[in-house]
N, C-alpha and C. Protein backbone atom coordinates (compact mmCIF):
# COMPACT_ATOMS: atom_id res chain seq x y z
N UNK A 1 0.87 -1.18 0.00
CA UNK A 1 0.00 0.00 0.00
C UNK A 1 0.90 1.22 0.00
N UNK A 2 0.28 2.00 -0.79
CA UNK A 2 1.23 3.27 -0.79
C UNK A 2 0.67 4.67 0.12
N UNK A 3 1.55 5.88 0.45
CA UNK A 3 1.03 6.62 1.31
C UNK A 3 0.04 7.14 -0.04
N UNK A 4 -0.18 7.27 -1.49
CA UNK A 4 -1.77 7.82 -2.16
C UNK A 4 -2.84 7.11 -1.59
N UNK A 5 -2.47 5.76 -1.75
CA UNK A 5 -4.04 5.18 -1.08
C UNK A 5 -4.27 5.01 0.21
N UNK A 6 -3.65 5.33 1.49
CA UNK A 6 -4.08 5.46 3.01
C UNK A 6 -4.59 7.10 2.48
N UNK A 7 -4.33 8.34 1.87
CA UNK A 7 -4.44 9.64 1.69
C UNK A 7 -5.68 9.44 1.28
N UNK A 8 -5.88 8.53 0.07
CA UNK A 8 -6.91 8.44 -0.53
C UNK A 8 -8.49 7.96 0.34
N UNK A 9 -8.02 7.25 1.35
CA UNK A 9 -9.14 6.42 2.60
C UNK A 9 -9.12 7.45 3.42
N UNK A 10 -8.22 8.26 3.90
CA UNK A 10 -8.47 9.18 4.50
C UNK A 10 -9.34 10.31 3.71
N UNK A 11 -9.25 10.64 2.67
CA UNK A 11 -10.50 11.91 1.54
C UNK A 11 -11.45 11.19 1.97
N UNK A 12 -11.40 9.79 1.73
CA UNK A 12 -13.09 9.32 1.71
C UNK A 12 -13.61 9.18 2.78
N UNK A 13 -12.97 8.93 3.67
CA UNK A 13 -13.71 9.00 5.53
C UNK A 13 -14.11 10.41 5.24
N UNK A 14 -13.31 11.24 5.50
CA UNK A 14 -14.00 12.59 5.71
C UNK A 14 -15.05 13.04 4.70
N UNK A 15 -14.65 12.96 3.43
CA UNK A 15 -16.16 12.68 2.43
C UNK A 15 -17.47 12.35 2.94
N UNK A 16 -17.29 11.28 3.78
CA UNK A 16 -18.66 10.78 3.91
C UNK A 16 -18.67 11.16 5.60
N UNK A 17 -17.97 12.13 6.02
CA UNK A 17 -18.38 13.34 7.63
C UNK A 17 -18.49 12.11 8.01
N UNK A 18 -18.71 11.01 8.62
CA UNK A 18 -18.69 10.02 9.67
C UNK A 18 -17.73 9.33 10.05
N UNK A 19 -15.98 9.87 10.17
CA UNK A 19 -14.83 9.92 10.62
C UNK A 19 -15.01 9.50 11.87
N UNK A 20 -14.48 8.89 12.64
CA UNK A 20 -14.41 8.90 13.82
C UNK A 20 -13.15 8.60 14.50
N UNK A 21 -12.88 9.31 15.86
CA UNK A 21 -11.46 9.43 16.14
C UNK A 21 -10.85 8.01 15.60
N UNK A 22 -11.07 6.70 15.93
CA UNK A 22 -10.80 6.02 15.81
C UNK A 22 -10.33 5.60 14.56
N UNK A 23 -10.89 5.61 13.42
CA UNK A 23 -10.64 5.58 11.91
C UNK A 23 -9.35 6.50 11.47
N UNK A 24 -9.96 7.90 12.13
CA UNK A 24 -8.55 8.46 11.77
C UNK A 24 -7.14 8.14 12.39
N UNK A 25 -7.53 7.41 13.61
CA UNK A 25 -5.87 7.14 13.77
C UNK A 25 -5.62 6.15 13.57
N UNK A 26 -6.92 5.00 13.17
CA UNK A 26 -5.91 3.79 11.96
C UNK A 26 -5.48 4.28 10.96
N UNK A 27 -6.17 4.81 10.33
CA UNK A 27 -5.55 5.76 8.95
C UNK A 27 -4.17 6.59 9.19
N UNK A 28 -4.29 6.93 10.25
CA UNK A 28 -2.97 7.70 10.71
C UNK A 28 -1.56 7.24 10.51
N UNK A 29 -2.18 6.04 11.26
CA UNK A 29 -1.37 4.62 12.10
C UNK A 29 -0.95 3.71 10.62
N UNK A 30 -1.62 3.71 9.90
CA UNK A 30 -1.37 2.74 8.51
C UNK A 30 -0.31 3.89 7.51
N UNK A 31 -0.86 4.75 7.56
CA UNK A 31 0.30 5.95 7.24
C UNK A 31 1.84 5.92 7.43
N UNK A 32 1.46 5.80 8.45
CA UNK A 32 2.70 6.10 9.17
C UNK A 32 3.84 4.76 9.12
N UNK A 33 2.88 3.53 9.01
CA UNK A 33 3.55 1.86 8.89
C UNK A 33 4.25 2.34 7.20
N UNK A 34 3.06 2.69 6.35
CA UNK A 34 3.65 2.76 4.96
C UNK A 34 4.72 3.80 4.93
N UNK A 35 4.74 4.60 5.73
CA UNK A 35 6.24 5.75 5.47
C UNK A 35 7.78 5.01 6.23
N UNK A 36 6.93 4.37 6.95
CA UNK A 36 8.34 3.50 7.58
C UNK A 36 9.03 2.33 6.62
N UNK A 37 7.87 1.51 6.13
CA UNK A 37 8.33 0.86 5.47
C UNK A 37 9.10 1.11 3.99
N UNK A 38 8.66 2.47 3.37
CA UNK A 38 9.55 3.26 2.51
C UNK A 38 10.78 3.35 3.22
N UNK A 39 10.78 3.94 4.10
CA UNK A 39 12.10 3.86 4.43
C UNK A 39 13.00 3.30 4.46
N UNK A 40 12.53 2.03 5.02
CA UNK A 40 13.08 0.43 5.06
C UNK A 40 13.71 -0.15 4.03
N UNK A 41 12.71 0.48 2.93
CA UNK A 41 13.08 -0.60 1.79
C UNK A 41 13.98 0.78 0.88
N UNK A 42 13.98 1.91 0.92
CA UNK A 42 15.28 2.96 0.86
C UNK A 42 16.46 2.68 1.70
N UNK A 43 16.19 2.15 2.68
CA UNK A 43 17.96 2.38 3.44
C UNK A 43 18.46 0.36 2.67
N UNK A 44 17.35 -0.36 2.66
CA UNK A 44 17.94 -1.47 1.73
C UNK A 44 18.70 -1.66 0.79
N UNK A 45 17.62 -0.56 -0.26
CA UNK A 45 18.52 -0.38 -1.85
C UNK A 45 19.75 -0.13 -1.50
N UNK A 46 19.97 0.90 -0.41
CA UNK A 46 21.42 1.70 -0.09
C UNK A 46 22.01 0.97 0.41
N UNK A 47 22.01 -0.03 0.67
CA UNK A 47 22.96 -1.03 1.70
C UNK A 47 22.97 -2.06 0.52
N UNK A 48 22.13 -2.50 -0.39
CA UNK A 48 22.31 -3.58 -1.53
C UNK A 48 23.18 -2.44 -2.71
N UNK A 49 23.10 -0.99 -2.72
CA UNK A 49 24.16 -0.52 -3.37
C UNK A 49 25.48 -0.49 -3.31
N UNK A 50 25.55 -0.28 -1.66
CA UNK A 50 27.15 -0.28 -1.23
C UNK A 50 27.48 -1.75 -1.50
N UNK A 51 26.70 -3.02 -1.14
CA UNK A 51 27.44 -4.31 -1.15
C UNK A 51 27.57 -4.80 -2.37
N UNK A 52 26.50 -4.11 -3.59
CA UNK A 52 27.14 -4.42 -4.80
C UNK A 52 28.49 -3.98 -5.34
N UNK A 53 28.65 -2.73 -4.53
CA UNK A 53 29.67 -1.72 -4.71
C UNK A 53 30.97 -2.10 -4.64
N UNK A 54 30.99 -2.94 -3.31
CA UNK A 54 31.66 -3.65 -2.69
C UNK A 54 32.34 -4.81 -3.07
N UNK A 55 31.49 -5.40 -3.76
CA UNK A 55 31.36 -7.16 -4.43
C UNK A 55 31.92 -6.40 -5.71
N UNK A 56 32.14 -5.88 -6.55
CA UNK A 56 32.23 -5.08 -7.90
C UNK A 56 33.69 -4.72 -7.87
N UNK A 57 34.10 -3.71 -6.82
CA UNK A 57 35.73 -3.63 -6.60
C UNK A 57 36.36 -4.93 -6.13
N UNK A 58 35.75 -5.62 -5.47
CA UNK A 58 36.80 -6.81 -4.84
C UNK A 58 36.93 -7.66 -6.73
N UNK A 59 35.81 -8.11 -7.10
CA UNK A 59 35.97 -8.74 -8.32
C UNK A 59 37.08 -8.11 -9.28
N UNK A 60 37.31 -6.96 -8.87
CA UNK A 60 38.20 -6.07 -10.31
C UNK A 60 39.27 -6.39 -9.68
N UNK A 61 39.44 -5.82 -8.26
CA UNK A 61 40.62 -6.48 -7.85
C UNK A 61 41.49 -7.60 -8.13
N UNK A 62 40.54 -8.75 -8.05
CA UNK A 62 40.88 -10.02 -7.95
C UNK A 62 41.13 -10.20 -9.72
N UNK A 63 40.38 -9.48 -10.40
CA UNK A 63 40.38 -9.39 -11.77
C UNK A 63 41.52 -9.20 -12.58
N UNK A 64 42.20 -7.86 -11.67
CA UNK A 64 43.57 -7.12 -12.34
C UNK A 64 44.24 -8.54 -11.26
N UNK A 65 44.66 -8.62 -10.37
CA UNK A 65 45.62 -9.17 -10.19
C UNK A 65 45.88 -10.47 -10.48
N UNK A 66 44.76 -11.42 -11.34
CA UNK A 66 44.48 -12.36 -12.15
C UNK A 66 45.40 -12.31 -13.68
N UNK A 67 44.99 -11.24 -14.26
CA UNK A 67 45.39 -10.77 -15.26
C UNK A 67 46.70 -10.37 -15.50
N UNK A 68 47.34 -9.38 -14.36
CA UNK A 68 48.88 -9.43 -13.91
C UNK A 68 49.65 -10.71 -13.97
N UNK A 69 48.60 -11.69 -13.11
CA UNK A 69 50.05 -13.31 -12.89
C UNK A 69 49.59 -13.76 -14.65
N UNK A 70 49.12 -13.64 -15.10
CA UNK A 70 48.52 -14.44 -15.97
C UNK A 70 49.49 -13.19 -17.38
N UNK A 71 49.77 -12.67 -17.27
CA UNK A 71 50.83 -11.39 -18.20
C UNK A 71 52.05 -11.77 -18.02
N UNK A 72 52.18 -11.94 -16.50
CA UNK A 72 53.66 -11.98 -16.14
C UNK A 72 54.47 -13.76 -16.74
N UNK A 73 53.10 -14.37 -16.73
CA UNK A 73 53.26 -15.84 -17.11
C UNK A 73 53.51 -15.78 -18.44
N UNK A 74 53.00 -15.57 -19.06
CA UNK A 74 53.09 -15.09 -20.80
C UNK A 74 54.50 -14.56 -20.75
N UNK A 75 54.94 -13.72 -20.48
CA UNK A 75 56.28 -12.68 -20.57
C UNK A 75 57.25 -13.99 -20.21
N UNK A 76 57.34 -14.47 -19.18
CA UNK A 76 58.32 -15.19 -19.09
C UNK A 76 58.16 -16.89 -20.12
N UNK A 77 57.28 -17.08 -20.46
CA UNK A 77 57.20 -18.16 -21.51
C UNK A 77 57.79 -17.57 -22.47
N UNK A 78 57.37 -16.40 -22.84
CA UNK A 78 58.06 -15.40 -24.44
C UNK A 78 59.36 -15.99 -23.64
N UNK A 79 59.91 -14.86 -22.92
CA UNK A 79 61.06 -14.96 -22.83
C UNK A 79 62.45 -16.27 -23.27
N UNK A 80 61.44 -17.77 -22.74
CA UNK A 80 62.13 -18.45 -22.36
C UNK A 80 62.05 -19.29 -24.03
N UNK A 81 60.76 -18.87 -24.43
CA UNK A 81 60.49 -19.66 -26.35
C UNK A 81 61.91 -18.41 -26.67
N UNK A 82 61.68 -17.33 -26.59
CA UNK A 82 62.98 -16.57 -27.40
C UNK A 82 64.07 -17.08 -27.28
N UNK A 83 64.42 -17.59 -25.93
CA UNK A 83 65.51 -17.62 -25.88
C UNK A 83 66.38 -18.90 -26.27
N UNK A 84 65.30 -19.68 -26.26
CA UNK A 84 65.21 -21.15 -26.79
C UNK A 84 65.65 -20.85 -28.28
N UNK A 85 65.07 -20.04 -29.31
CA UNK A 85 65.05 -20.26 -30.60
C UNK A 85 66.22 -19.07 -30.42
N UNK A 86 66.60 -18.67 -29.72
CA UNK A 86 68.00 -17.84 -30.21
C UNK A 86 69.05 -18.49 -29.93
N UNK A 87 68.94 -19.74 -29.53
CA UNK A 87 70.48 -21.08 -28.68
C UNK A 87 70.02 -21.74 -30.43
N UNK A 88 68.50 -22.05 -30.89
CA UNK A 88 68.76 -23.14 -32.11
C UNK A 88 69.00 -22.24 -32.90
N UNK A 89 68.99 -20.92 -33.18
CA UNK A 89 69.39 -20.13 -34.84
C UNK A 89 71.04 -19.98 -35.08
N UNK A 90 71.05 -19.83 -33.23
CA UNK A 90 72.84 -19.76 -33.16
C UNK A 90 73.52 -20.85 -32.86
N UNK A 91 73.46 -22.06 -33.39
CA UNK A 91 73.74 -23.56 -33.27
C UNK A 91 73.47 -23.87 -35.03
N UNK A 92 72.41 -23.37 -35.36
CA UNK A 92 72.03 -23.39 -36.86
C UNK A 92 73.07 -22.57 -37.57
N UNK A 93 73.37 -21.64 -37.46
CA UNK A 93 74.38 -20.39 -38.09
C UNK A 93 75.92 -20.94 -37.73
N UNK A 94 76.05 -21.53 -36.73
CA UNK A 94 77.37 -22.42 -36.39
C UNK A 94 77.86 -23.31 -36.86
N UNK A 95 76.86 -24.16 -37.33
CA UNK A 95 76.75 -25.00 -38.32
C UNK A 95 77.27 -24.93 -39.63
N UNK A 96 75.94 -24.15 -40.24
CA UNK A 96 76.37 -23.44 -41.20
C UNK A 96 77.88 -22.88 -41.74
N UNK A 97 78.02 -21.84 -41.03
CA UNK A 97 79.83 -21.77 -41.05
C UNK A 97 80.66 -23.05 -41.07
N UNK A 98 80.43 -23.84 -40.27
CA UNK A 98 81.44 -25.13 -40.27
C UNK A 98 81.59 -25.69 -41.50
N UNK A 99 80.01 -25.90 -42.02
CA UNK A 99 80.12 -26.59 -43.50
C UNK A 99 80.60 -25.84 -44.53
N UNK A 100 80.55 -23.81 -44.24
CA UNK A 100 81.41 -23.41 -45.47
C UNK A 100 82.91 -23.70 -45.35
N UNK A 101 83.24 -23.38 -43.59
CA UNK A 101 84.86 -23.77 -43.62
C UNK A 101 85.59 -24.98 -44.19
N UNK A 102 84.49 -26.42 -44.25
CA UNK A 102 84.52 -27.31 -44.49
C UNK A 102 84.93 -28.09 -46.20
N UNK A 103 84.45 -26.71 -46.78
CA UNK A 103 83.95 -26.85 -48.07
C UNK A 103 85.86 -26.89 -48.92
N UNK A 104 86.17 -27.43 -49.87
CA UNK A 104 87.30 -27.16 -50.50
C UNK A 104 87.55 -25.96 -51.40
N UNK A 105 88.61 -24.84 -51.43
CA UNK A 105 88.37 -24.22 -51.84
C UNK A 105 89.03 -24.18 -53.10
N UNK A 106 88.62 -23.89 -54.62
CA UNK A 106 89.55 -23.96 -55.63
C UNK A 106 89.65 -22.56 -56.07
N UNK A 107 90.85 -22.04 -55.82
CA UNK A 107 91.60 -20.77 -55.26
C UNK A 107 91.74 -20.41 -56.85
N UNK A 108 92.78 -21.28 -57.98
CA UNK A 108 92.61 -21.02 -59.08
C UNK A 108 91.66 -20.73 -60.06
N UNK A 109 90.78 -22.23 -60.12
CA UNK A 109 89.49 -22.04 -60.88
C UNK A 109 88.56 -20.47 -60.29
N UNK A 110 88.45 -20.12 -58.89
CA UNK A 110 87.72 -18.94 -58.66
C UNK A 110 89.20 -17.50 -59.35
N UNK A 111 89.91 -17.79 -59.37
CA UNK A 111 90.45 -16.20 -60.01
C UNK A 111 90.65 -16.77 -61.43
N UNK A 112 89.88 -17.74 -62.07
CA UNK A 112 90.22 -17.95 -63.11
C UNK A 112 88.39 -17.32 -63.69
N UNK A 113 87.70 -17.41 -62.72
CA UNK A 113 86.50 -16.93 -63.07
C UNK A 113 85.85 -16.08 -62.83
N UNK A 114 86.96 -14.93 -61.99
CA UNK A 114 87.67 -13.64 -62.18
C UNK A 114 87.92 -12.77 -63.02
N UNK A 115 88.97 -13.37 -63.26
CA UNK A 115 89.42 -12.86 -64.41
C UNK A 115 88.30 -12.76 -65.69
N UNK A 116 87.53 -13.60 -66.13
CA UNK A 116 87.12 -14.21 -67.59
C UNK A 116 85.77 -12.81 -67.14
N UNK A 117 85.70 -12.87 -65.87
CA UNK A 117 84.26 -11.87 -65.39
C UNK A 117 84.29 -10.40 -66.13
N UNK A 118 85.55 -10.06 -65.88
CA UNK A 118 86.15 -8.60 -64.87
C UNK A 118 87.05 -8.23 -66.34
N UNK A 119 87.36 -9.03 -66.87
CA UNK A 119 88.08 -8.98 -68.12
C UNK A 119 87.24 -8.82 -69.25
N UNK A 120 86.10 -9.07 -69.71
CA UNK A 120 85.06 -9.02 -70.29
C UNK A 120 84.58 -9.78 -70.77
């Protein structure tokens, strides 16, 4: 019930002049239950606002610092895949070199194909 319709029972008692103390201070009295209970259910919302409020930062909290270990985990996997494939490119490139040092070199035939280049 809202305080329009106790307002509203109260117009109509007096409407019909046969009010009697009694009526008016149930009417009073029911009034007065419905303004309390507004109240009640106002200081609620405000207390279900703050604890949503409440519940909302702790979640972000828990959110960012979720997200932090979970970054910092990533970073050091990069780190450790990089560093992994920078031991095989430089084991690969080591290699490599060995098999050119490896290779025989024909010192003549190359300034012989030099010359035939560079000579015209």
């Amino acid at each position: 019930m809202n305080a329009f319709l106790g307002e509203n029972a109260l117009r109509a008692a007096n409407d019909r002049k046969e009010v009697t103390v009694v009526e008016r201070d149930v009417i009073g009295h029911l009034i007065d239950v419905e303004r309390q209970a507004s109240d009640l259910t106002l200081e609620a919302n405000a207390e279900a606002d703050k604890r949503k409020k409440a519940a909302r930062e702790k979640a972000d909290a828990e959110l960012s610092f979720a997200s932090a270990s979970i970054a910092e985990e990533l970073d050091r996997s990069f780190e450790a895949s990089r560093a992994a494939c920078d031991v095989a490119l430089r084991r690969e490139f080591d290699t490599y070199i060995e098999r050119l040092e490896a290779m025989p070199r024909d010192q003549v035939a190359f300034a012989a194909c030099l010359d035939e280049y560079f000579s015209g």
